[in-house]
Protein backbone atom coordinates (compact mmCIF):
# COMPACT_ATOMS: atom_id res chain seq x y z
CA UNK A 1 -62.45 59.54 -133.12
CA UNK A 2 -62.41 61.22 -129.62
CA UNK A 3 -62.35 58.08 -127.91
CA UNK A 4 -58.87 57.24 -130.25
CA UNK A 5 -57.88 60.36 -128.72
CA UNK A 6 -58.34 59.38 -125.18
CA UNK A 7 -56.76 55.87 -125.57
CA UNK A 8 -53.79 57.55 -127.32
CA UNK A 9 -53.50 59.94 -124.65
CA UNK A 10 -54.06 57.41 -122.08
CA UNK A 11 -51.11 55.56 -123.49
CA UNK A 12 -48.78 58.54 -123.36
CA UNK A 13 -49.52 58.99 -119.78
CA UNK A 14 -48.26 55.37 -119.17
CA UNK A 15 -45.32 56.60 -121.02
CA UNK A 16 -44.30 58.85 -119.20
CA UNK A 17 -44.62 56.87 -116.17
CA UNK A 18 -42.44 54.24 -117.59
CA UNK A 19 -39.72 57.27 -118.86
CA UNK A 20 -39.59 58.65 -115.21
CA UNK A 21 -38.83 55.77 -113.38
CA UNK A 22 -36.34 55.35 -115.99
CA UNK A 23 -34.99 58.14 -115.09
CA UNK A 24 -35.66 60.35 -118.61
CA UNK A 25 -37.80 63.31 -116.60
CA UNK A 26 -37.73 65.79 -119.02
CA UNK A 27 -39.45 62.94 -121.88
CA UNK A 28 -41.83 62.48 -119.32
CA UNK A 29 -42.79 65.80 -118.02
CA UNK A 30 -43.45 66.94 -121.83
CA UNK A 31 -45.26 63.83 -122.64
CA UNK A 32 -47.60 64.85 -119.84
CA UNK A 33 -48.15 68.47 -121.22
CA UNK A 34 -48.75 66.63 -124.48
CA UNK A 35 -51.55 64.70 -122.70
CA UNK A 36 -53.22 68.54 -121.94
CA UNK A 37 -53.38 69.07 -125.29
CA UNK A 38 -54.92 65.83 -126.42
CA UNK A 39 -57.36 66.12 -123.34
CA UNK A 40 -59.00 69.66 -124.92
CA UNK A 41 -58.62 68.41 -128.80
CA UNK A 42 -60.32 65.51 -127.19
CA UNK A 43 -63.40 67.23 -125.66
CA UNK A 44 -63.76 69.84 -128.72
CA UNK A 45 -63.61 66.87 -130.98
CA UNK A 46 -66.52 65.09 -129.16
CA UNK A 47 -68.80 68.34 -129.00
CA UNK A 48 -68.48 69.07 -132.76
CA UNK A 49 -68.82 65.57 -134.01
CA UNK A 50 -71.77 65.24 -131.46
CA UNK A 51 -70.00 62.06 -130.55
CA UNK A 52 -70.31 61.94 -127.11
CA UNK A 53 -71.04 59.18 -124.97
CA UNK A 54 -71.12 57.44 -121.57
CA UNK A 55 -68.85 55.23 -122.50
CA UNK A 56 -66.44 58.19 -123.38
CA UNK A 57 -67.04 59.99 -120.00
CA UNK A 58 -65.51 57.20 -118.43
CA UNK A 59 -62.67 56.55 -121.00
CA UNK A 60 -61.74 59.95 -120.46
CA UNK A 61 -61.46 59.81 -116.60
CA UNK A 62 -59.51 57.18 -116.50
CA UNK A 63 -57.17 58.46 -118.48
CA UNK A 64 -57.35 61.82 -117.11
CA UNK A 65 -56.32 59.43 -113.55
CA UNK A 66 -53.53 58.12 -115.81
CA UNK A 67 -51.82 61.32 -116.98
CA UNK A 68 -52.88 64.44 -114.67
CA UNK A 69 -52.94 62.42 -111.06
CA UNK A 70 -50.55 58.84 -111.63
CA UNK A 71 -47.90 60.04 -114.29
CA UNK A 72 -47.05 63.60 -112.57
CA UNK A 73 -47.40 61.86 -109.39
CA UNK A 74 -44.47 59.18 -110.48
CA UNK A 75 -42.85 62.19 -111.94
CA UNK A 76 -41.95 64.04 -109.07
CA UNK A 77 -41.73 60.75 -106.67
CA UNK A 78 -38.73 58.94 -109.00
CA UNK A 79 -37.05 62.51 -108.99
CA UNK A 80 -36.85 63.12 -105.86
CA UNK A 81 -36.28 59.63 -104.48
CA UNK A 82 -33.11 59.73 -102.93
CA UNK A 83 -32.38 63.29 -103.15
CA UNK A 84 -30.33 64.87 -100.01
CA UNK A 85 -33.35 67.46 -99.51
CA UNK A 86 -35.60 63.75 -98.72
CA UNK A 87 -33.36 61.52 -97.27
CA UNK A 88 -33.68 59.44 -94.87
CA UNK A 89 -36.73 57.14 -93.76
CA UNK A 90 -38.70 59.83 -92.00
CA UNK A 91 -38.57 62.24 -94.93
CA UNK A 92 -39.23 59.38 -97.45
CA UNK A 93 -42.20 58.48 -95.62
CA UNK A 94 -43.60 61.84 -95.73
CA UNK A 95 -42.67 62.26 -99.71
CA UNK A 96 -44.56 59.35 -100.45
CA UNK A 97 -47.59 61.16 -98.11
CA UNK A 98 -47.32 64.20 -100.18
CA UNK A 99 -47.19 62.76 -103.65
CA UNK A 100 -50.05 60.30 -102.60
CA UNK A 101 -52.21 63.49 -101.36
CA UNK A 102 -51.66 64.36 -104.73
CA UNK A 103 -52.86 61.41 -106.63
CA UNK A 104 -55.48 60.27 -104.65
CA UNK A 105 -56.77 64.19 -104.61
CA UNK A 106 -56.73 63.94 -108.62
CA UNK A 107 -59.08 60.65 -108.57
CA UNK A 108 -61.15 62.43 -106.24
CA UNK A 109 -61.59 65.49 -108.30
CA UNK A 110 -62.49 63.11 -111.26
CA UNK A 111 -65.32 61.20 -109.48
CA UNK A 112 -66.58 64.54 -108.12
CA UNK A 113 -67.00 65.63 -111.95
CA UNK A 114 -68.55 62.72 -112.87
CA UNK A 115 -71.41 63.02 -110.28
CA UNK A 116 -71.73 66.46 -110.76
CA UNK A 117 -72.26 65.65 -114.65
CA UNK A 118 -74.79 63.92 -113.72
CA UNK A 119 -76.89 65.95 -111.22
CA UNK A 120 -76.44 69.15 -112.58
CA UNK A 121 -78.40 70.87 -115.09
CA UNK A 122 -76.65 71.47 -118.42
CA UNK A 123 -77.89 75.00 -118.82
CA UNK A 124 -76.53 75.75 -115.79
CA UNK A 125 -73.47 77.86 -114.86
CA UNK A 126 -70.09 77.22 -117.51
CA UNK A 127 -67.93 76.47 -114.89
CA UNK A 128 -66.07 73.91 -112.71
CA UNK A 129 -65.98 73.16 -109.24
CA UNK A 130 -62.40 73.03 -108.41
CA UNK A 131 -59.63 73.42 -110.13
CA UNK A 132 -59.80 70.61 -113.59
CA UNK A 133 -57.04 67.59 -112.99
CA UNK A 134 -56.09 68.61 -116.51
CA UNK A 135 -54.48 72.24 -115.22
CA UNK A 136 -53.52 70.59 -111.76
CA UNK A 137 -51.10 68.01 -113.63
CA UNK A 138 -50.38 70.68 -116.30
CA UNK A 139 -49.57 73.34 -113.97
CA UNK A 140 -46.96 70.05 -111.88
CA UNK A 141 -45.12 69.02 -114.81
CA UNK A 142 -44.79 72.89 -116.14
CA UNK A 143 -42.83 73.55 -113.01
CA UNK A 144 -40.89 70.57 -112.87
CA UNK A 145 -39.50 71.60 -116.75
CA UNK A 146 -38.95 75.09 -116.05
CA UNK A 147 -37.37 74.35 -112.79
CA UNK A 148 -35.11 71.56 -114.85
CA UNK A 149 -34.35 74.22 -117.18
CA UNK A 150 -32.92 76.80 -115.15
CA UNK A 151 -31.40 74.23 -112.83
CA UNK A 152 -33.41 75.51 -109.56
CA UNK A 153 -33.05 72.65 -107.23
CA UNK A 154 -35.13 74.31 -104.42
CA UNK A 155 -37.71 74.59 -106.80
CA UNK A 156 -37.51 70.79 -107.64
CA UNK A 157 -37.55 69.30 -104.16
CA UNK A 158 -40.34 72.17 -102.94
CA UNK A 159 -42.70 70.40 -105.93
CA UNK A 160 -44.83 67.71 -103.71
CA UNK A 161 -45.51 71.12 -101.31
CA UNK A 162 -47.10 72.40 -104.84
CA UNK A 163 -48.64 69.19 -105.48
CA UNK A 164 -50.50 69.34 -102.06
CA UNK A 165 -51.86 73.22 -102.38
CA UNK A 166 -52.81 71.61 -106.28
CA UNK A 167 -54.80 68.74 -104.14
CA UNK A 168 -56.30 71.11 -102.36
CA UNK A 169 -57.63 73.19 -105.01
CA UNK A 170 -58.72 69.80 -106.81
CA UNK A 171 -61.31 68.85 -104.39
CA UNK A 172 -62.23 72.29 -102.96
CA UNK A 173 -66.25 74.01 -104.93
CA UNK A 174 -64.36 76.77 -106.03
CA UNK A 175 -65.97 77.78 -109.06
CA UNK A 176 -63.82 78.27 -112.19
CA UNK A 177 -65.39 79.55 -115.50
CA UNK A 178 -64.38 76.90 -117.96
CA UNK A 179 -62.99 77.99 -121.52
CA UNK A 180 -65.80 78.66 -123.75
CA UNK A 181 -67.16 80.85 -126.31
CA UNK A 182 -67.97 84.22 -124.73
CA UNK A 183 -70.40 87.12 -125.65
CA UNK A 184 -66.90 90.00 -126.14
CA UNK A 185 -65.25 88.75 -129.63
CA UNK A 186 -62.20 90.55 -127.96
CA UNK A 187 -62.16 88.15 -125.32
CA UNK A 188 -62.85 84.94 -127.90
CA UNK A 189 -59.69 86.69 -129.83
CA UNK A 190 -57.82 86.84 -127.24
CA UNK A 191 -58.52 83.06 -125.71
CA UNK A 192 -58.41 81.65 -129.58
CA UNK A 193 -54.68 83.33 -129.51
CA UNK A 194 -53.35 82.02 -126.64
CA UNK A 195 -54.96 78.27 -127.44
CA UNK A 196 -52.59 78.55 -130.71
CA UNK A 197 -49.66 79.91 -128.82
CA UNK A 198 -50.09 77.06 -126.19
CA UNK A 199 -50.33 74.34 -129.03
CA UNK A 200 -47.63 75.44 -130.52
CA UNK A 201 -45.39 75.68 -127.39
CA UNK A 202 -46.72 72.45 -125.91
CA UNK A 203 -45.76 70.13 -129.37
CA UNK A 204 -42.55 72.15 -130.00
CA UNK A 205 -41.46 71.66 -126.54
CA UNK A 206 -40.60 75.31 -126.26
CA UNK A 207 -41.22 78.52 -124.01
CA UNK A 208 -42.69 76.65 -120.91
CA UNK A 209 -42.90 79.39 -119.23
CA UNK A 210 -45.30 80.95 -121.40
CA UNK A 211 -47.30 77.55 -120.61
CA UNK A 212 -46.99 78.23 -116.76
CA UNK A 213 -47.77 82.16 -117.19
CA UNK A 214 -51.19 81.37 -119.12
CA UNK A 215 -52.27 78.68 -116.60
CA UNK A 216 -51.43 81.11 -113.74
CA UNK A 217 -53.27 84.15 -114.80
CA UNK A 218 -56.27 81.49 -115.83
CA UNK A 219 -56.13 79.96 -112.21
CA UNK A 220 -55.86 83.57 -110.92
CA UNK A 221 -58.25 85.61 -112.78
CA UNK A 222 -60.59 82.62 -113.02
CA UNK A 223 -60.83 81.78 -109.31
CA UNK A 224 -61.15 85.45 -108.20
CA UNK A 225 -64.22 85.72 -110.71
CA UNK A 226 -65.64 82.53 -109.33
CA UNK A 227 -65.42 83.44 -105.55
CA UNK A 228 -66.85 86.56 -106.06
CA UNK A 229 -69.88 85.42 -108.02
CA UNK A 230 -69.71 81.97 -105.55
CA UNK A 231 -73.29 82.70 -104.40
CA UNK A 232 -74.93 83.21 -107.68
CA UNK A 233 -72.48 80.22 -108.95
CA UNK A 234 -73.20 77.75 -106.30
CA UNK A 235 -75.49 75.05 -107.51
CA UNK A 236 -78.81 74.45 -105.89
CA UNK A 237 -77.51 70.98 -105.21
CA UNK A 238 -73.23 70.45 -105.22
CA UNK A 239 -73.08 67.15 -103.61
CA UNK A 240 -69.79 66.27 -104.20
CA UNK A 241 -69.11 63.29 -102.39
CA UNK A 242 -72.74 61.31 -101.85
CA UNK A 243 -72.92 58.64 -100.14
């Protein structure tokens, strides 16, 4: 079951690739928020079925490569492809520098998680190192609809800027508390609550910017908390790129 998951998600990522080079960006850039939501039904469906595997690790990355790093990548690349703000060869050059920052930044972040999987203990702290690729593309293609919607143009052609402060945050050891059950039922309230909310916006294609507000104040709050319990966080051994 959560390996169906993956390869459906997987597939939509491809998708939307295929819609925004066709030039349908607004099928695509929902297609990818979509993917978000298949990515966490994916991982909760794994832990409570206890159907986990090695084989699914992998599945999962590569489609996480597919639909948080390739598809909002192509996104923002066929968009802006021609538009006055990146003409000419020089500028073109350096959009396909800033997209591909992006991308390879996202693969990056995936093999990083993978190794750390493996070396670190799994009583250790609940958190990531870096900002997920899941939120990264989430946080691309929520900006990219919102800035469609209200037709803010400098928004648009700003977007690969965004995607390079997202790269950055990929591959940085900034811990991030990951979403998880929590001691304060308040706090489980309050997280269950805005899950629902986001489900519902993310499938009825509605109130994206209640989508980019929650992943904000996550990023925010969550990366504050980590860098000021970074010592205590820090694991023993964070290799994140061996050799």
């Amino acid at each position: 079951m959560p390996n169906a998951i993956t390869l459906v998600s997987l597939m939509l990522g491809l998708s939307a690739v295929v819609l925004a080079f066709a030039g349908d960006f607004d099928e695509a850039a929902w297609l990818v928020v979509l993917c978000v939501l298949l990515d966490k039904l994916d991982g909760s469906a794994a832990r409570l079925l206890g159907a986990t595997s090695r084989i699914g690790v992998q599945l999962d990355s590569f489609s996480d490569f597919v639909t948080f790093g390739i598809a909002p990548g192509a996104l923002i690349f066929a968009r802006l492809t021609g538009h006055p703000a990146w003409a000419g060869e020089a500028l073109h050059i350096l959009l396909v520098a800033l997209v591909s920052t992006y991308v390879l930044s996202a693969v990056i972040r995936l093999a990083k998680f993978n190794v750390l999987n493996d070396i670190l203990p799994a009583d250790g702290p609940k958190v990531f190192y870096g900002l997920p690729t899941t939120f990264a593309g989430g946080l691309f293609v929520i900006v990219f609809i919102i800035g469609e919607k209200y037709q803010l143009e400098p928004v648009i052609q700003w977007l690969p800027v965004l995607g390079v402060a997202l790269a950055a945050l990929m591959v940085s050891n900034w811990p991030l508390p990951k979403l998880v059950l929590r001691k304060s039922k308040a706090l489980n309230a309050l997280q269950l609550v805005n899950v629902v909310l986001g489900y519902a916006c993310g499938v009825g294609r509605f109130w994206p910017e209640y989508l980019l507000g929650g992943v904000l104040v996550y990023a925010v709050v969550g990366f504050s908390w980590g860098l000021t319990h970074k010592k205590e966080l820090t694991a023993r051994r964070l290799d994140p790129y061996p050799t």
